[in-house]
C-alpha atoms as a PDB file:
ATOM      1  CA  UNK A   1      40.771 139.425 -92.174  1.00  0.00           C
ATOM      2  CA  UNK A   2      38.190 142.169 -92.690  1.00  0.00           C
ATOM      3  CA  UNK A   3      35.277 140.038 -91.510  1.00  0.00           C
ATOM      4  CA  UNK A   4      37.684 139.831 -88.193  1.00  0.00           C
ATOM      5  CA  UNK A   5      38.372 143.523 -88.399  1.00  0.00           C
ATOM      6  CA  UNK A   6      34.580 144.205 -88.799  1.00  0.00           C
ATOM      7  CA  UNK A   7      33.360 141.411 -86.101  1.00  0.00           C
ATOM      8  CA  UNK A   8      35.615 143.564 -83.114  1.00  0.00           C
ATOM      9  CA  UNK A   9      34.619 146.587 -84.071  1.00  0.00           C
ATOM     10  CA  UNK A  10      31.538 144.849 -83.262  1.00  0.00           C
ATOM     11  CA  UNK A  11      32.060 144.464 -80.367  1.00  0.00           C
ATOM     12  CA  UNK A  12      32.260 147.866 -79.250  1.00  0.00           C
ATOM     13  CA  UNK A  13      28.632 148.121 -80.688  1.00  0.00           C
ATOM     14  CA  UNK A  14      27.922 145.238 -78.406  1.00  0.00           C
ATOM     15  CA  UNK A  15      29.733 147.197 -75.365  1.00  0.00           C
ATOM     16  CA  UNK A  16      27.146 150.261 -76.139  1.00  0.00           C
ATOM     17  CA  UNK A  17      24.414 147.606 -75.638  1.00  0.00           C
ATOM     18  CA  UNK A  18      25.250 146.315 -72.106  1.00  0.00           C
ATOM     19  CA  UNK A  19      23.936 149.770 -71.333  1.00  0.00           C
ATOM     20  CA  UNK A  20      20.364 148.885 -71.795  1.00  0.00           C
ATOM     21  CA  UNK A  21      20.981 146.249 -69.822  1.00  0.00           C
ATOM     22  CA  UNK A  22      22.692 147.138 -66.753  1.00  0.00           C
ATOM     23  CA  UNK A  23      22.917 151.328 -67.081  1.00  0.00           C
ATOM     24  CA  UNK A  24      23.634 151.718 -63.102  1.00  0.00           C
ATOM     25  CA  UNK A  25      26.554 150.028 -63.455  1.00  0.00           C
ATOM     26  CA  UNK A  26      27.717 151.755 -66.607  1.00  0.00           C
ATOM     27  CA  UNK A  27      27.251 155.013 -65.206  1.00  0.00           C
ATOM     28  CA  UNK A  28      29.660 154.668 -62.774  1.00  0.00           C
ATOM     29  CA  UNK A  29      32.381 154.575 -65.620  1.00  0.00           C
ATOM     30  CA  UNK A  30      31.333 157.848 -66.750  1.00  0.00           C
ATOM     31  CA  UNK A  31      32.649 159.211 -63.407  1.00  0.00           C
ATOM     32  CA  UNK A  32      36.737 158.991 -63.823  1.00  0.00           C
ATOM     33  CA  UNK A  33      35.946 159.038 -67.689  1.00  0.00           C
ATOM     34  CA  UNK A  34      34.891 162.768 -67.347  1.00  0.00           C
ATOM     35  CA  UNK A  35      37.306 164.007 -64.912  1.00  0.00           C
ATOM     36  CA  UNK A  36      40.504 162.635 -66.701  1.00  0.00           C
ATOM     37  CA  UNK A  37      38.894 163.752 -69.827  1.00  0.00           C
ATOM     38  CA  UNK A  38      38.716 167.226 -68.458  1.00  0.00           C
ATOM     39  CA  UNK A  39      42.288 167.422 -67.621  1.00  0.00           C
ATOM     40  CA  UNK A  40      43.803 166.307 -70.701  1.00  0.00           C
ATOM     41  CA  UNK A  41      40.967 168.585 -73.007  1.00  0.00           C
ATOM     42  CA  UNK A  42      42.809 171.380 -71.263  1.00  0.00           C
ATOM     43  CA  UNK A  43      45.943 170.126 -71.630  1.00  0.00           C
ATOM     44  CA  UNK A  44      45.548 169.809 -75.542  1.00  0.00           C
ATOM     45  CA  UNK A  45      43.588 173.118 -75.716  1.00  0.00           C
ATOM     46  CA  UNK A  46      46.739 174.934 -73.891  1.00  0.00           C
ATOM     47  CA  UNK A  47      49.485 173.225 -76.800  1.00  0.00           C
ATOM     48  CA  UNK A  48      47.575 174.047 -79.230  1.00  0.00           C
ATOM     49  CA  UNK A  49      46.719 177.736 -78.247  1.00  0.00           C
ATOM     50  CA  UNK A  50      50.945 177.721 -77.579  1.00  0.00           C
ATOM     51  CA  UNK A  51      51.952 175.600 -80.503  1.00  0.00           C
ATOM     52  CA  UNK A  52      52.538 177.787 -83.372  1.00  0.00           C
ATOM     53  CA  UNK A  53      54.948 180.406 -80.565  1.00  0.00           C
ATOM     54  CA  UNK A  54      56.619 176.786 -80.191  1.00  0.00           C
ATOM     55  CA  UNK A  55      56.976 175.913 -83.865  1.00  0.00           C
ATOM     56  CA  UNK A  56      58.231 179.244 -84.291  1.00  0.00           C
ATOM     57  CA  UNK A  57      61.066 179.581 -82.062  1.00  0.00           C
ATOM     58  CA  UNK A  58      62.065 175.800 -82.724  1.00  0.00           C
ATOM     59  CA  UNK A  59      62.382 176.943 -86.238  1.00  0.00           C
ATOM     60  CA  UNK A  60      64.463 180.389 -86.288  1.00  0.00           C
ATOM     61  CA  UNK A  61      66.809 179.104 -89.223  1.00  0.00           C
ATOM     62  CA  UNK A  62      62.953 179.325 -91.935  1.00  0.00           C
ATOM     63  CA  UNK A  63      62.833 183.300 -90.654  1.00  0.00           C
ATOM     64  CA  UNK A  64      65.346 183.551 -94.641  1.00  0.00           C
ATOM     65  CA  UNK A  65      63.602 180.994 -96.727  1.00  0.00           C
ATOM     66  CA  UNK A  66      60.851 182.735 -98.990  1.00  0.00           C
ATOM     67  CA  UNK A  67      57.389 183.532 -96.779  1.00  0.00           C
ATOM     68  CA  UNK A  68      55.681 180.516 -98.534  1.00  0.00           C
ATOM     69  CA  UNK A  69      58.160 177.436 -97.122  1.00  0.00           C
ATOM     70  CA  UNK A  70      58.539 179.143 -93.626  1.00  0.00           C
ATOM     71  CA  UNK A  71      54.939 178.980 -93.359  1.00  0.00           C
ATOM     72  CA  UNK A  72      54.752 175.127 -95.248  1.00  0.00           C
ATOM     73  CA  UNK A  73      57.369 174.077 -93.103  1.00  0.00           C
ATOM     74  CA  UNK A  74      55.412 175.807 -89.765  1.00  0.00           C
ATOM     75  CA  UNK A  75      52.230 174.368 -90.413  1.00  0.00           C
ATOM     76  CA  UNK A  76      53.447 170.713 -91.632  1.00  0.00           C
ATOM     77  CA  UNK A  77      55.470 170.585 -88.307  1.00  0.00           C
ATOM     78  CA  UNK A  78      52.564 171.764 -86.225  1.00  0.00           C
ATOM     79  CA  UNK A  79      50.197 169.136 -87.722  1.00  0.00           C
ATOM     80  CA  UNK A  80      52.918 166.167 -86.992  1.00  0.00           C
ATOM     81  CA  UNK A  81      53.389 168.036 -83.321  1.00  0.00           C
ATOM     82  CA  UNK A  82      49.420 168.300 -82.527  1.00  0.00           C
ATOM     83  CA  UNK A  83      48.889 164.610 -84.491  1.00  0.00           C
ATOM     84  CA  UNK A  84      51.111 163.252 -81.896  1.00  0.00           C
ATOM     85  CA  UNK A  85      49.934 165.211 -79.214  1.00  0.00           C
ATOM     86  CA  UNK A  86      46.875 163.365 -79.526  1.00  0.00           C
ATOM     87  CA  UNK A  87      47.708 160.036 -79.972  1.00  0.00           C
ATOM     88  CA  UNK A  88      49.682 160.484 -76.480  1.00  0.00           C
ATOM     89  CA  UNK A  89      46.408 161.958 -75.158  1.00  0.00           C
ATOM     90  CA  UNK A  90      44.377 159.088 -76.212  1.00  0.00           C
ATOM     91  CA  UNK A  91      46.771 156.267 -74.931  1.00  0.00           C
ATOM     92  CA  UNK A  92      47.045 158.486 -71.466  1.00  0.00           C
ATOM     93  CA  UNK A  93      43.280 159.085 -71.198  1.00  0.00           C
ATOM     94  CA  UNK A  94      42.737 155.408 -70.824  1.00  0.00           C
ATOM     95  CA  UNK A  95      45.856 154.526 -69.283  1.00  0.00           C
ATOM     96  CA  UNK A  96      44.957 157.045 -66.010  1.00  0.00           C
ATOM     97  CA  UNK A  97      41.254 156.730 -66.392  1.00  0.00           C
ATOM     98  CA  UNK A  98      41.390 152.864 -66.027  1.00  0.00           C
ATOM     99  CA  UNK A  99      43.854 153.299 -62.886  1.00  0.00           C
ATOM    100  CA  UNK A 100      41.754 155.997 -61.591  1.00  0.00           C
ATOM    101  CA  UNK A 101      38.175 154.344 -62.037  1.00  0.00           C
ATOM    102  CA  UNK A 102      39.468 150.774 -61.430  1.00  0.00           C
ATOM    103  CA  UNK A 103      36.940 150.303 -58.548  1.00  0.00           C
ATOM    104  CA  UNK A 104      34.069 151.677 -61.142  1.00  0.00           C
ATOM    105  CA  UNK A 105      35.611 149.434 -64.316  1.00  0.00           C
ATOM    106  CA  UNK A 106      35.976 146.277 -62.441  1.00  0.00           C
ATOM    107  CA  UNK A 107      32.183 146.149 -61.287  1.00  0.00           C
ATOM    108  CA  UNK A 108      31.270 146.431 -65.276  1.00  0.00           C
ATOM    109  CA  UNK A 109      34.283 143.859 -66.297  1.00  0.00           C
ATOM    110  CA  UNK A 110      32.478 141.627 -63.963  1.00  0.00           C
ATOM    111  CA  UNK A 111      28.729 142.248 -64.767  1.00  0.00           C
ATOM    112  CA  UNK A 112      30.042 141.655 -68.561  1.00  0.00           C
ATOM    113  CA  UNK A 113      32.223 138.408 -67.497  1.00  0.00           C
ATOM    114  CA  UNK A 114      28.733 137.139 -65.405  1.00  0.00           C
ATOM    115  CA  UNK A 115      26.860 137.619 -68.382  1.00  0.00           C
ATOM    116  CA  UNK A 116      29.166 136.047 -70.920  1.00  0.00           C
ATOM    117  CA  UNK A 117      28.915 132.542 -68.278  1.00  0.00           C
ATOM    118  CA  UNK A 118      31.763 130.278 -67.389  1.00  0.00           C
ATOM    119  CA  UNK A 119      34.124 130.886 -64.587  1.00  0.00           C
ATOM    120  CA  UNK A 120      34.421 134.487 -63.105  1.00  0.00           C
ATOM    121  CA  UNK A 121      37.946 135.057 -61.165  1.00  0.00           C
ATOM    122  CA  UNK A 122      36.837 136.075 -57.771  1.00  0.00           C
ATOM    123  CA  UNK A 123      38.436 139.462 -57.658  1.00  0.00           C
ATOM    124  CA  UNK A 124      40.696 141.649 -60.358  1.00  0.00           C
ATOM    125  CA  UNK A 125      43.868 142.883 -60.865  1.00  0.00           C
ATOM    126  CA  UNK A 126      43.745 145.652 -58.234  1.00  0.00           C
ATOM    127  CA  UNK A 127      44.723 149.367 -58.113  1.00  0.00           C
ATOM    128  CA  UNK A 128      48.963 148.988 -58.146  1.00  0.00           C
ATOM    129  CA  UNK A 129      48.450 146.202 -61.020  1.00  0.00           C
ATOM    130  CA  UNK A 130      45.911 148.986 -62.740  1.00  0.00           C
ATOM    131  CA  UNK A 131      48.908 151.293 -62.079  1.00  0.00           C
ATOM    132  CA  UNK A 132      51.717 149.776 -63.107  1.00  0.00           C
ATOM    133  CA  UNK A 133      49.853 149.381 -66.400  1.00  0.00           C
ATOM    134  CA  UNK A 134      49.111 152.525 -67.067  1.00  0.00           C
ATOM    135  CA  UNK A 135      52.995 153.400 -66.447  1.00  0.00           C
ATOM    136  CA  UNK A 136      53.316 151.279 -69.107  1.00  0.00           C
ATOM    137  CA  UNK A 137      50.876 151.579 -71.695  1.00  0.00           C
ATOM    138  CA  UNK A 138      51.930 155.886 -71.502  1.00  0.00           C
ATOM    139  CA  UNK A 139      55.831 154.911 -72.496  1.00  0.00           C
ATOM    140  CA  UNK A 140      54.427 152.950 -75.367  1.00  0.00           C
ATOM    141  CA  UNK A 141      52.214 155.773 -76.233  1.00  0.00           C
ATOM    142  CA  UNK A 142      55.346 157.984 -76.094  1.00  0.00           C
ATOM    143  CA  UNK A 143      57.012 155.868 -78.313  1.00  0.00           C
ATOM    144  CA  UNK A 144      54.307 155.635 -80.784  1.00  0.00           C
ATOM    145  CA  UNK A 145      53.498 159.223 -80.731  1.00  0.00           C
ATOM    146  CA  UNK A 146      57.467 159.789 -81.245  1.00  0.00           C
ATOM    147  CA  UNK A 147      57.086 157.316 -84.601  1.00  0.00           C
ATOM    148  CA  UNK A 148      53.973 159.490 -85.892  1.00  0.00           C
ATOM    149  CA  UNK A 149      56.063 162.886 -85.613  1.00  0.00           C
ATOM    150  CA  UNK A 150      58.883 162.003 -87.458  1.00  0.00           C
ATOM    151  CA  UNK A 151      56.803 159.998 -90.237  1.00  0.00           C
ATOM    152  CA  UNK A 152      54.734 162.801 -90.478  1.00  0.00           C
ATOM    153  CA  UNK A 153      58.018 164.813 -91.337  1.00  0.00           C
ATOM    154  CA  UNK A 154      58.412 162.909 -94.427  1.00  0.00           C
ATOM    155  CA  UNK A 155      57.711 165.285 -97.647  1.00  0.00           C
ATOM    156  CA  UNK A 156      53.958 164.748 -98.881  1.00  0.00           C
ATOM    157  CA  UNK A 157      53.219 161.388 -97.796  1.00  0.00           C
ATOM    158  CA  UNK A 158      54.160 162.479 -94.030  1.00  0.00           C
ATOM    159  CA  UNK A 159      51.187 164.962 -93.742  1.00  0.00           C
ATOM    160  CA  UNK A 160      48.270 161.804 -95.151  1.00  0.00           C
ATOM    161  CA  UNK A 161      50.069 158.593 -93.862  1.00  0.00           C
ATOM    162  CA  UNK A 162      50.559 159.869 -90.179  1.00  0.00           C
ATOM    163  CA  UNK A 163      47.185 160.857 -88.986  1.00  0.00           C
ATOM    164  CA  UNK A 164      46.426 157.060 -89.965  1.00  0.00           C
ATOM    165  CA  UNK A 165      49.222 155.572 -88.691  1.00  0.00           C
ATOM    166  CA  UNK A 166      48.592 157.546 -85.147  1.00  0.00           C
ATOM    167  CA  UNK A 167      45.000 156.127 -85.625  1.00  0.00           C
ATOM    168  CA  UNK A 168      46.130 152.448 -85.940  1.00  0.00           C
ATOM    169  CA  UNK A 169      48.547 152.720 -83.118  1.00  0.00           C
ATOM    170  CA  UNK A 170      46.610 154.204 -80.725  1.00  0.00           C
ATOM    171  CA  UNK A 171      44.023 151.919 -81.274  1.00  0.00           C
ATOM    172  CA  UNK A 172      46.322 149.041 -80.880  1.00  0.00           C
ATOM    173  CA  UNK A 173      47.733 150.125 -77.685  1.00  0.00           C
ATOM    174  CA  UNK A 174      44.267 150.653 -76.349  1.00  0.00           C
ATOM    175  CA  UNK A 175      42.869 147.643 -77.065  1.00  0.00           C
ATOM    176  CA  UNK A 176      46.208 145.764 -75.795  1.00  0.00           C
ATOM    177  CA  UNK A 177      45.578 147.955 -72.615  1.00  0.00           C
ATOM    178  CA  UNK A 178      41.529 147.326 -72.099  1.00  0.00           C
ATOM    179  CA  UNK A 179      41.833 143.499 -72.448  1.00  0.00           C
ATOM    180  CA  UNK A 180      44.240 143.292 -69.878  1.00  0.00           C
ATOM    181  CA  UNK A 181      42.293 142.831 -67.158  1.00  0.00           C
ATOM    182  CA  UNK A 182      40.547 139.534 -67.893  1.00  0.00           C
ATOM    183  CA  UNK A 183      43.621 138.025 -68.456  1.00  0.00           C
ATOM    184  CA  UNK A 184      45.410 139.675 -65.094  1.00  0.00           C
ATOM    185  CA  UNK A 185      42.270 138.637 -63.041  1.00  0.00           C
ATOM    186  CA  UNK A 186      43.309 134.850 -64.217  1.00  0.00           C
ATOM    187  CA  UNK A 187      46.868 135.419 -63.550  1.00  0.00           C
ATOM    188  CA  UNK A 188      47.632 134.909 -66.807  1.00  0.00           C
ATOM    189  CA  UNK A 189      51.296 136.525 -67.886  1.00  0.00           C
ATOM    190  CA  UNK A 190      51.913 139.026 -70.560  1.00  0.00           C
ATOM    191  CA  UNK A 191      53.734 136.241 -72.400  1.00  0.00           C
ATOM    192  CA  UNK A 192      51.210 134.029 -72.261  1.00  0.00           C
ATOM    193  CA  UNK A 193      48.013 137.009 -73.231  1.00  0.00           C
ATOM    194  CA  UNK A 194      50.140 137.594 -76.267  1.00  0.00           C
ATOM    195  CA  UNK A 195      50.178 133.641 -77.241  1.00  0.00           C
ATOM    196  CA  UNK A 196      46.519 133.939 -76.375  1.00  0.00           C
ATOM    197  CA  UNK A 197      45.874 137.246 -78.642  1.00  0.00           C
ATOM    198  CA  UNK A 198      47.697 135.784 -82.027  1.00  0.00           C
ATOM    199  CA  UNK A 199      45.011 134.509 -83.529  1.00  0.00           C
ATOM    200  CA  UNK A 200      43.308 137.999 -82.796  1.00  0.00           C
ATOM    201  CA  UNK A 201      45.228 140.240 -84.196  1.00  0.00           C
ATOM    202  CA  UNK A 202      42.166 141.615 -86.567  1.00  0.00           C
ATOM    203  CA  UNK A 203      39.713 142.209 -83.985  1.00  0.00           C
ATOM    204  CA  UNK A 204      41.889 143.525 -81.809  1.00  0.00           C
ATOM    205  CA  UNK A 205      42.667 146.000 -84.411  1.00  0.00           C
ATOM    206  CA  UNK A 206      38.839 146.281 -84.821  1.00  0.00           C
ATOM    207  CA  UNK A 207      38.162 146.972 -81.657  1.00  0.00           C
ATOM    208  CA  UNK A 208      41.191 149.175 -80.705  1.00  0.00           C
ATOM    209  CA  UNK A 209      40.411 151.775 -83.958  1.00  0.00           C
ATOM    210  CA  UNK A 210      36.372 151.732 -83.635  1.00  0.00           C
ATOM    211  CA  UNK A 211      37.303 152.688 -79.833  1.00  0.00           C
ATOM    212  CA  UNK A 212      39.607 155.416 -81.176  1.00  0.00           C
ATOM    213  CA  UNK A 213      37.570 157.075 -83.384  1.00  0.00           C
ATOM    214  CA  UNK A 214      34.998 157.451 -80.987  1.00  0.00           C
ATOM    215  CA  UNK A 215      37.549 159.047 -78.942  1.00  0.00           C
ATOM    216  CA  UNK A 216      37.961 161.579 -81.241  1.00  0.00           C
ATOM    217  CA  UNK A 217      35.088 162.672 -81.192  1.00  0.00           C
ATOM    218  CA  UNK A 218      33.805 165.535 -78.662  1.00  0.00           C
ATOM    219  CA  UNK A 219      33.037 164.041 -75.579  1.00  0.00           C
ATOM    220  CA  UNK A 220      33.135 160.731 -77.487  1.00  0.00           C
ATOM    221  CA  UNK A 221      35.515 159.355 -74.698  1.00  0.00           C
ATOM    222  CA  UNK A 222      33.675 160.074 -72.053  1.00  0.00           C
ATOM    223  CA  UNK A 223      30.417 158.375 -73.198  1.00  0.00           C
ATOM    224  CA  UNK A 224      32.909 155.459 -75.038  1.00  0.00           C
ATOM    225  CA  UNK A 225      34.374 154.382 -71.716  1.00  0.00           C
ATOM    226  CA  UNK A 226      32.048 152.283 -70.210  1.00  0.00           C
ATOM    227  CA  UNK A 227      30.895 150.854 -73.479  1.00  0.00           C
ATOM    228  CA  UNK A 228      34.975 150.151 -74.214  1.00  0.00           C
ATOM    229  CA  UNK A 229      35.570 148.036 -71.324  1.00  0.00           C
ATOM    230  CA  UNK A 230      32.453 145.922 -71.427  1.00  0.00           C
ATOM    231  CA  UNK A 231      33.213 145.109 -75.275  1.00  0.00           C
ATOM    232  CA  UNK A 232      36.938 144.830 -74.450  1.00  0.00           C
ATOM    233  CA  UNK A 233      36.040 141.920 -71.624  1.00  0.00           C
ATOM    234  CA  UNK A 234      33.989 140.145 -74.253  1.00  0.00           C
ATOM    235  CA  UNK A 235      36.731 140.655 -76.984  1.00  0.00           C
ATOM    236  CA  UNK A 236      39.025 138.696 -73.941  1.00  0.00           C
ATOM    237  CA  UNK A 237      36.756 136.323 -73.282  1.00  0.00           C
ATOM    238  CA  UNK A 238      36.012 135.391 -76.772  1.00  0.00           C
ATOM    239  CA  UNK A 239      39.827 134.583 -77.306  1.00  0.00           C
ATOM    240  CA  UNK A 240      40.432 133.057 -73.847  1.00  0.00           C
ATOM    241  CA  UNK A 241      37.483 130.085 -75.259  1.00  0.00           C
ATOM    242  CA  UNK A 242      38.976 130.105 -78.421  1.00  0.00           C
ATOM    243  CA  UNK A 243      42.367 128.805 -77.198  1.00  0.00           C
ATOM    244  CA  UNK A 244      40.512 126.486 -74.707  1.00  0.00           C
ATOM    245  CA  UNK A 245      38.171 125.016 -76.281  1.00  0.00           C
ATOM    246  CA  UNK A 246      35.201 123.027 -74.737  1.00  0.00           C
ATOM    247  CA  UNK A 247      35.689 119.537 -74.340  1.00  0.00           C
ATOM    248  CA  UNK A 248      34.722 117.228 -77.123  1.00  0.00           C
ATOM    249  CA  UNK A 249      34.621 119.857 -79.635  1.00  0.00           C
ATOM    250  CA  UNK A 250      37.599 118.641 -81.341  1.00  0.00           C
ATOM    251  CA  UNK A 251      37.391 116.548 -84.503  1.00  0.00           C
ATOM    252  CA  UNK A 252      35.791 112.439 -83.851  1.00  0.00           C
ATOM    253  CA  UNK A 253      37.879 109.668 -83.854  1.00  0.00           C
ATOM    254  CA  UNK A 254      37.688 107.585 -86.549  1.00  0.00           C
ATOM    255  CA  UNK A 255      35.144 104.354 -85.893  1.00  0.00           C
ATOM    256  CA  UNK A 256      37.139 101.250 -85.531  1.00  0.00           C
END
């Protein structure tokens, strides 16, 4: 399971690469990369210039516990608040940069998909299917950042195991959300991507936390992007052969 874990993290290494070898194309995905990224940088730097006047008056019942626990209890909710604040961020980054920059990210999901070989679907998703999943992927951030607040309102534990947690979720969601498009562009359902995606559970995980942990990192989305969706289309493609495997790769027959 590591190896797995390991070998799609990988593959955001390998996403960096394409960059050598077609950088016009990749610099187009630092376009709607940078503006969304612009937005929700303010967005974060306005909560958290405003967060502790929000802890405060959400808390008026700590202003006649002893100075030390008001200020625990401030700071621990704070932490959980902002923690959440940027899973959301990260899940919403990608969600509205891939709808805005669909034009830019389907030119490098196709250069990658060229590359890789093997039947190319003539055209992708679209803009309303790029949409509709970033209407989707958002709630599920919402959800998830929800689940990292309150766990990070447990005593002790809350304050270590939630920063990780937000980590491993966000990561998730993103790479459930970048790999979509090879399997759209095939018509492929949901229900059938997920059948698809079991036996890549670790290197989607991989994938999804390298990805977020660049992220994190100043202007690490930005420059991440491009590389993300080109490692995310051979992540897809490497489990799209591995449930259809070539003919006469299966086991021999036995000799009569």
């Amino acid at each position: 399971m590591v190896r797995r874990f390991l070998s799609g993290a990988g593959l955001l290494l390998r996403g960096f690469g394409f960059w050598a070898r077609r950088p016009g194309v990749m610099m187009l995905g630092l376009i709607p990369a940078a503006i969304v990224f612009a937005i929700v940088l303010a967005a974060l730097v306005a909560l958290g210039i405003q967060l502790p006047a929000i802890v405060e008056w959400a808390t008026p019942f700590a202003e006649r516990w002893d100075a030390f626990w008001t200020a625990s209890l401030r700071i621990a909710i704070a932490a959980v608040t902002f923690a959440g604040a940027v899973l959301l961020a990260a899940v919403t980054f990608t969600a509205v940069t891939l709808a805005v920059g669909d034009p830019f990210y389907e030119r490098i999901w196709r250069a990658v998909e060229i590359e890789l070989g093997g039947e190319v679907p003539d055209r992708g998703a679209g803009f309303w299917r790029a949409a509709a999943d970033a209407a989707a992927l958002i709630a599920l951030g919402v959800v998830a950042a929800l689940a990292v607040a309150l766990i990070g309102l447990i005593p002790v534990v809350g304050a270590v195991v939630a920063p990780v947690l937000g980590v491993v979720l966000s990561g998730w969601l993103l790479a459930r959300e970048l790999t979509a498009r090879a399997f759209e562009a095939r018509g492929i359902t949901s229900t059938d991507r997920k059948a698809v995606l079991r036996g890549q559970r670790a290197r989607m995980l991989g994938f999804g936390v390298a990805t977020q942990l660049c992220f994190m990192v100043p202007l690490g989305a930005v420059i991440a992007m491009p590389a993300a969706v080109a490692g995310s289309t051979m992540l897809a493609r490497a489990a799209l052969d591995a449930s259809h495997p070539p003919a006469g790769s299966g086991p021999t027959p036995p000799s009569a």
